[in-house]
C-alpha atoms as a PDB file:
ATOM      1  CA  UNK A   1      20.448  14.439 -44.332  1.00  0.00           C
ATOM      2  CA  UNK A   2      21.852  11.227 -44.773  1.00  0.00           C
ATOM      3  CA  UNK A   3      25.134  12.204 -42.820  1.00  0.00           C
ATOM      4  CA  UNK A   4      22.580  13.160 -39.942  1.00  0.00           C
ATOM      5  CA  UNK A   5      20.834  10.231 -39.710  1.00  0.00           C
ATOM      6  CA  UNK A   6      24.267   8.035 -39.746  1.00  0.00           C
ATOM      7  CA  UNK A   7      25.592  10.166 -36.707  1.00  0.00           C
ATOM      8  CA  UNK A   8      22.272   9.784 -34.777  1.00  0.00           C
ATOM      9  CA  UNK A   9      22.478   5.951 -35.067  1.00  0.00           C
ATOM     10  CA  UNK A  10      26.146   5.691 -34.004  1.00  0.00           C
ATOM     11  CA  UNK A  11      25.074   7.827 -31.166  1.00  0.00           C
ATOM     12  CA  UNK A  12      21.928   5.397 -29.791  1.00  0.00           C
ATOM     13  CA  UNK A  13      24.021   2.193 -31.022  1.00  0.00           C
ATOM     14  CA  UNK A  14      26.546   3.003 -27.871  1.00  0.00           C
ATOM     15  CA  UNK A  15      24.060   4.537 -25.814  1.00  0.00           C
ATOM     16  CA  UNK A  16      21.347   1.041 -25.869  1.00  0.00           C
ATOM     17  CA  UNK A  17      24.974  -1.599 -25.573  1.00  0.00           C
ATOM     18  CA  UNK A  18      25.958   0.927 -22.806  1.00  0.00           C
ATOM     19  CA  UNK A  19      22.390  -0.025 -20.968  1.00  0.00           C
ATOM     20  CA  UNK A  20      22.216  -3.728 -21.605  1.00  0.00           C
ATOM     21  CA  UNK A  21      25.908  -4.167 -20.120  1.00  0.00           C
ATOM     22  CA  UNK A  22      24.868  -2.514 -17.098  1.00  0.00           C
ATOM     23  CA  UNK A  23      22.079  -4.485 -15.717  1.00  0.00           C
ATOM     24  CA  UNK A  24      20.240  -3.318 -12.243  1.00  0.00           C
ATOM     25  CA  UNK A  25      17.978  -4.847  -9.873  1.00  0.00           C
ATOM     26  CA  UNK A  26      14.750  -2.879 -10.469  1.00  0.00           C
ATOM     27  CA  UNK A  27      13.172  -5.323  -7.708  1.00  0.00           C
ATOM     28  CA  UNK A  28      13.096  -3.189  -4.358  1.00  0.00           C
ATOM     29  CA  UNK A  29      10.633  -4.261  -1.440  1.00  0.00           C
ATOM     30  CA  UNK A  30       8.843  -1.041  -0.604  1.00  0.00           C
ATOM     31  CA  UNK A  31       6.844  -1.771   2.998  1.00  0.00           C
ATOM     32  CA  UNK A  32       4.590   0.027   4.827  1.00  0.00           C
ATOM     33  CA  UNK A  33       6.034   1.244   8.639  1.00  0.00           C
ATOM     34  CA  UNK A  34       4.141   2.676  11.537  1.00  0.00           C
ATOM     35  CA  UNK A  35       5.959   5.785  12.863  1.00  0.00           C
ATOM     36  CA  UNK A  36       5.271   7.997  15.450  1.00  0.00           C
ATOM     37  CA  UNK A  37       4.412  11.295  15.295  1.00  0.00           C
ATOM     38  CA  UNK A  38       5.354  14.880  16.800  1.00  0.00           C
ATOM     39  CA  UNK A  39       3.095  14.001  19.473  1.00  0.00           C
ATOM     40  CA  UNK A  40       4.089  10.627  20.189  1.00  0.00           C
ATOM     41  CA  UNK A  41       1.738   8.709  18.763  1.00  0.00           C
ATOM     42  CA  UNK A  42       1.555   5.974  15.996  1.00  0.00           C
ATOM     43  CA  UNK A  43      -0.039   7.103  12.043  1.00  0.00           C
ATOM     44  CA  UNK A  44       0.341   6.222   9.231  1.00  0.00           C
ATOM     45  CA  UNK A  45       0.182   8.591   6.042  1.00  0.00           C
ATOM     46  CA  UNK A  46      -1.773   7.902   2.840  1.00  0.00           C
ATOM     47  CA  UNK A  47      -0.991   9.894  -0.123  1.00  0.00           C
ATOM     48  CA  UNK A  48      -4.233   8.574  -2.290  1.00  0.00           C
ATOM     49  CA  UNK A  49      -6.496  11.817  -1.736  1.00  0.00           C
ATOM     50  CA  UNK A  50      -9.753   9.970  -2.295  1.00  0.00           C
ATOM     51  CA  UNK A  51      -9.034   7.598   0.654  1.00  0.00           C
ATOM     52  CA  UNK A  52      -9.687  10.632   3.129  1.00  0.00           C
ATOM     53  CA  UNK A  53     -12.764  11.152   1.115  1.00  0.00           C
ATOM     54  CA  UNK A  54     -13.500   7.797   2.042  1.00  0.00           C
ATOM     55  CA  UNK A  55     -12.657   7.585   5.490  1.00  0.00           C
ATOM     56  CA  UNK A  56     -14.797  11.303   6.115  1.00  0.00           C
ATOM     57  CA  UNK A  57     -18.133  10.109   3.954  1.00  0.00           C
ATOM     58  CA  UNK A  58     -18.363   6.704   3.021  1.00  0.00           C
ATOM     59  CA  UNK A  59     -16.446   4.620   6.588  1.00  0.00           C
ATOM     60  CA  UNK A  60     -18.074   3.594   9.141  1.00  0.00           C
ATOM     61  CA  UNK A  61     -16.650   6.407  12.232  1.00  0.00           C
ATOM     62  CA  UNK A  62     -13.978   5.658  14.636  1.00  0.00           C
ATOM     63  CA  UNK A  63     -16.491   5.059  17.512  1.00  0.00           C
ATOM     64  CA  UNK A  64     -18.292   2.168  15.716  1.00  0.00           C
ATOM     65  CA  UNK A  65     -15.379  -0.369  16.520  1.00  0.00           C
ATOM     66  CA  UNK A  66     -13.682  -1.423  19.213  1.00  0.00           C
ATOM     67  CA  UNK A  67      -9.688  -1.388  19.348  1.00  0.00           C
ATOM     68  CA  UNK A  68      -9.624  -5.251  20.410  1.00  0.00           C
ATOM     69  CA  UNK A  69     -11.760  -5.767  17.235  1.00  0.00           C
ATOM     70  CA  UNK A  70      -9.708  -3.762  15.216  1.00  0.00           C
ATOM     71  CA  UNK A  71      -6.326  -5.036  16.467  1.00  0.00           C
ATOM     72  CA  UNK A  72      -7.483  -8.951  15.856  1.00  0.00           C
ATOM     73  CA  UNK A  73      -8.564  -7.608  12.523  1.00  0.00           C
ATOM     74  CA  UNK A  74      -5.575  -5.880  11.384  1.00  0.00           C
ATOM     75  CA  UNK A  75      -3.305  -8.807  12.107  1.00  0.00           C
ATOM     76  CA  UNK A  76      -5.465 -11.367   9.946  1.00  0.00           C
ATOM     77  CA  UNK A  77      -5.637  -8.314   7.142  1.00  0.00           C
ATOM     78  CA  UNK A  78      -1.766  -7.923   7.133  1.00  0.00           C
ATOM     79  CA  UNK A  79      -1.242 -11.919   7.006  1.00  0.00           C
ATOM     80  CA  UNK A  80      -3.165 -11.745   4.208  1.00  0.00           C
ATOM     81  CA  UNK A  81      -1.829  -8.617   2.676  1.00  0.00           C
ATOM     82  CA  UNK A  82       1.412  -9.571   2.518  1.00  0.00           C
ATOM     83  CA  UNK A  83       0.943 -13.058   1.420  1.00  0.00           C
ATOM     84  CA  UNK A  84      -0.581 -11.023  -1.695  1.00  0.00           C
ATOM     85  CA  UNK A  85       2.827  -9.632  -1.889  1.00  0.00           C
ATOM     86  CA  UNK A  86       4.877 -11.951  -1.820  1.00  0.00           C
ATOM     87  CA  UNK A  87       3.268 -14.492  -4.150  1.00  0.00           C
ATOM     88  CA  UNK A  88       2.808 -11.359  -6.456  1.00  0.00           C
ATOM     89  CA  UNK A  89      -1.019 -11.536  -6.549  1.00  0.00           C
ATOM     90  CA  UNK A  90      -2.566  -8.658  -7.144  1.00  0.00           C
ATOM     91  CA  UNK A  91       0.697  -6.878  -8.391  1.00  0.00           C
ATOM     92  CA  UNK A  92      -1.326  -3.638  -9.883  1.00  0.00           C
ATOM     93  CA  UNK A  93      -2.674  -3.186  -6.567  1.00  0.00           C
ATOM     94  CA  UNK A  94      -0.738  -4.162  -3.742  1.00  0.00           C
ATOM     95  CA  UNK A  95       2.850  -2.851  -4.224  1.00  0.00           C
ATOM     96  CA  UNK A  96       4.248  -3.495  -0.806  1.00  0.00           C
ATOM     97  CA  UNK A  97       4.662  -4.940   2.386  1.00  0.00           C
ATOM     98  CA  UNK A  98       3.160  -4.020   6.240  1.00  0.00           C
ATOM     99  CA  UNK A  99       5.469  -4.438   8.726  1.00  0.00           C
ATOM    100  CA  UNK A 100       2.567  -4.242  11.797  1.00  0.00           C
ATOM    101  CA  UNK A 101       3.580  -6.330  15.448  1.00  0.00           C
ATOM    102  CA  UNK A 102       0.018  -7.130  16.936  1.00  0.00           C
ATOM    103  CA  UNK A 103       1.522  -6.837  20.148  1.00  0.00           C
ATOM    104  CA  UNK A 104       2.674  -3.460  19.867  1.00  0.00           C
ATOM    105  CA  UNK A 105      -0.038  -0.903  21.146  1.00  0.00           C
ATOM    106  CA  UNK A 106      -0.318   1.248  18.289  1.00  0.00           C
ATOM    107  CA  UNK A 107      -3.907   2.806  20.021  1.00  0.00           C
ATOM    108  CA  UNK A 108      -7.322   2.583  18.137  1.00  0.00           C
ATOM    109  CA  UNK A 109      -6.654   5.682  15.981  1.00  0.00           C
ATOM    110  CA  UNK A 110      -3.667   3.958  13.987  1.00  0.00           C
ATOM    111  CA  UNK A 111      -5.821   0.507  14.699  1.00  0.00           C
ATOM    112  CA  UNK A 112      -8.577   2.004  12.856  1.00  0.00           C
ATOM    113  CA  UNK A 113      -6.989   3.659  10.034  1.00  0.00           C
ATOM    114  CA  UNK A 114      -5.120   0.685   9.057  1.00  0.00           C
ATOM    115  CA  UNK A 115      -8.163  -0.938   9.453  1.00  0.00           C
ATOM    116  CA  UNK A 116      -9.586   1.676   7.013  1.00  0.00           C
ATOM    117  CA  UNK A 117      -6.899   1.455   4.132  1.00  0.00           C
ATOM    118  CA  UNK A 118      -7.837  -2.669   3.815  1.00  0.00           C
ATOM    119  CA  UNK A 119     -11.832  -1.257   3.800  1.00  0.00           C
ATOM    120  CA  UNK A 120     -11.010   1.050   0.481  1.00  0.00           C
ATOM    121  CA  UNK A 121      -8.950  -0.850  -0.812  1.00  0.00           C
ATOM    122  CA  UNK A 122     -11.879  -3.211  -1.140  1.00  0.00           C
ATOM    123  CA  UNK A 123     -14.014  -0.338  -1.935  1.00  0.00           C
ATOM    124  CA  UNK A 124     -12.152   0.949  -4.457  1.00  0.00           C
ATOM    125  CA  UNK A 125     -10.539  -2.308  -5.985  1.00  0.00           C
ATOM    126  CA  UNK A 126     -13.531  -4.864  -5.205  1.00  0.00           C
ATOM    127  CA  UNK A 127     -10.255  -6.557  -3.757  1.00  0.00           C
ATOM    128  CA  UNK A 128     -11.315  -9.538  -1.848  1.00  0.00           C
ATOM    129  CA  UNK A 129      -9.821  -9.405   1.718  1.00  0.00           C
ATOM    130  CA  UNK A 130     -11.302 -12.381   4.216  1.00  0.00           C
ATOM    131  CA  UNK A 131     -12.133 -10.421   7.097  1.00  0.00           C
ATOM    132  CA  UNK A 132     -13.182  -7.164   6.057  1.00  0.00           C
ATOM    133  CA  UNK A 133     -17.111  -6.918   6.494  1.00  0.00           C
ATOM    134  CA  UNK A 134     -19.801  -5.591   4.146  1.00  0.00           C
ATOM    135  CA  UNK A 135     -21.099  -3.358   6.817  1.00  0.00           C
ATOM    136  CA  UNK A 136     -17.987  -1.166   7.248  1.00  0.00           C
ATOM    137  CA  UNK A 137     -18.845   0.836   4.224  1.00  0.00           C
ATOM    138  CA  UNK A 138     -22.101   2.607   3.814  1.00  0.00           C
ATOM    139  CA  UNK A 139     -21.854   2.809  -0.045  1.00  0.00           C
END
């Protein structure tokens, strides 16, 4: 037993001076891109499955806003958003950046989804966001 033990140590010994010799940058910006899709036009996916639930029963619909309102929104929202990033505030929740160009027409669908993510965010994370409105969510 003792003989066991002894080889297990000289076998994690190497192994942990192995890892602190090789040091890597763990830091990686991760951003969020618009991209086009098969049919030409701009989304963006969310993987966070209760954000559709969201957008279908709690947001206020598509036809409530206007894309001019939504585009003048969206470029204050990712100011601020990435700001957040960058200064590292809110680390737990915001984990990347937007790359969004307000003068690229991205149409109101993409305008208001974007839109839409910054609403549950501060749904779901009572994250403060100057700009969104306590009227674009019902509950």
């Amino acid at each position: 037993m003792k003989n066991f033990f002894v080889l297990i140590v000289l076998i994690i010994i190497p192994l942990k001076l192995f890892a602190q010799n090789n040091p890597t940058n763990n830091k990686q910006d991760y951003v969020i891109k618009a991209e086009k899709n098969d049919d030409g036009e701009w989304d963006l996916i969310v993987i966070d499955t209760e954000f559709y639930y969201f957008i279908n029963s709690i947001a206020r619909p598509i036809n409530y806003y206007q894309e001019s309102y939504l585009k003048s929104r969206n470029a204050s929202l990712v100011n601020i958003w990435n700001s957040y990033y960058r200064t590292g505030k809110y680390r737990d929740i915001i984990e990347s950046l937007i790359d969004y160009n307000p003068k690229e027409n991205y149409g109101i669908k993409f305008e208001y989804k974007l839109y839409q993510i910054f609403v549950y965010v501060h749904w779901k994370y009572k994250l403060r966001l100057n700009g969104i409105q306590s009227s674009d969510v019902f509950g």
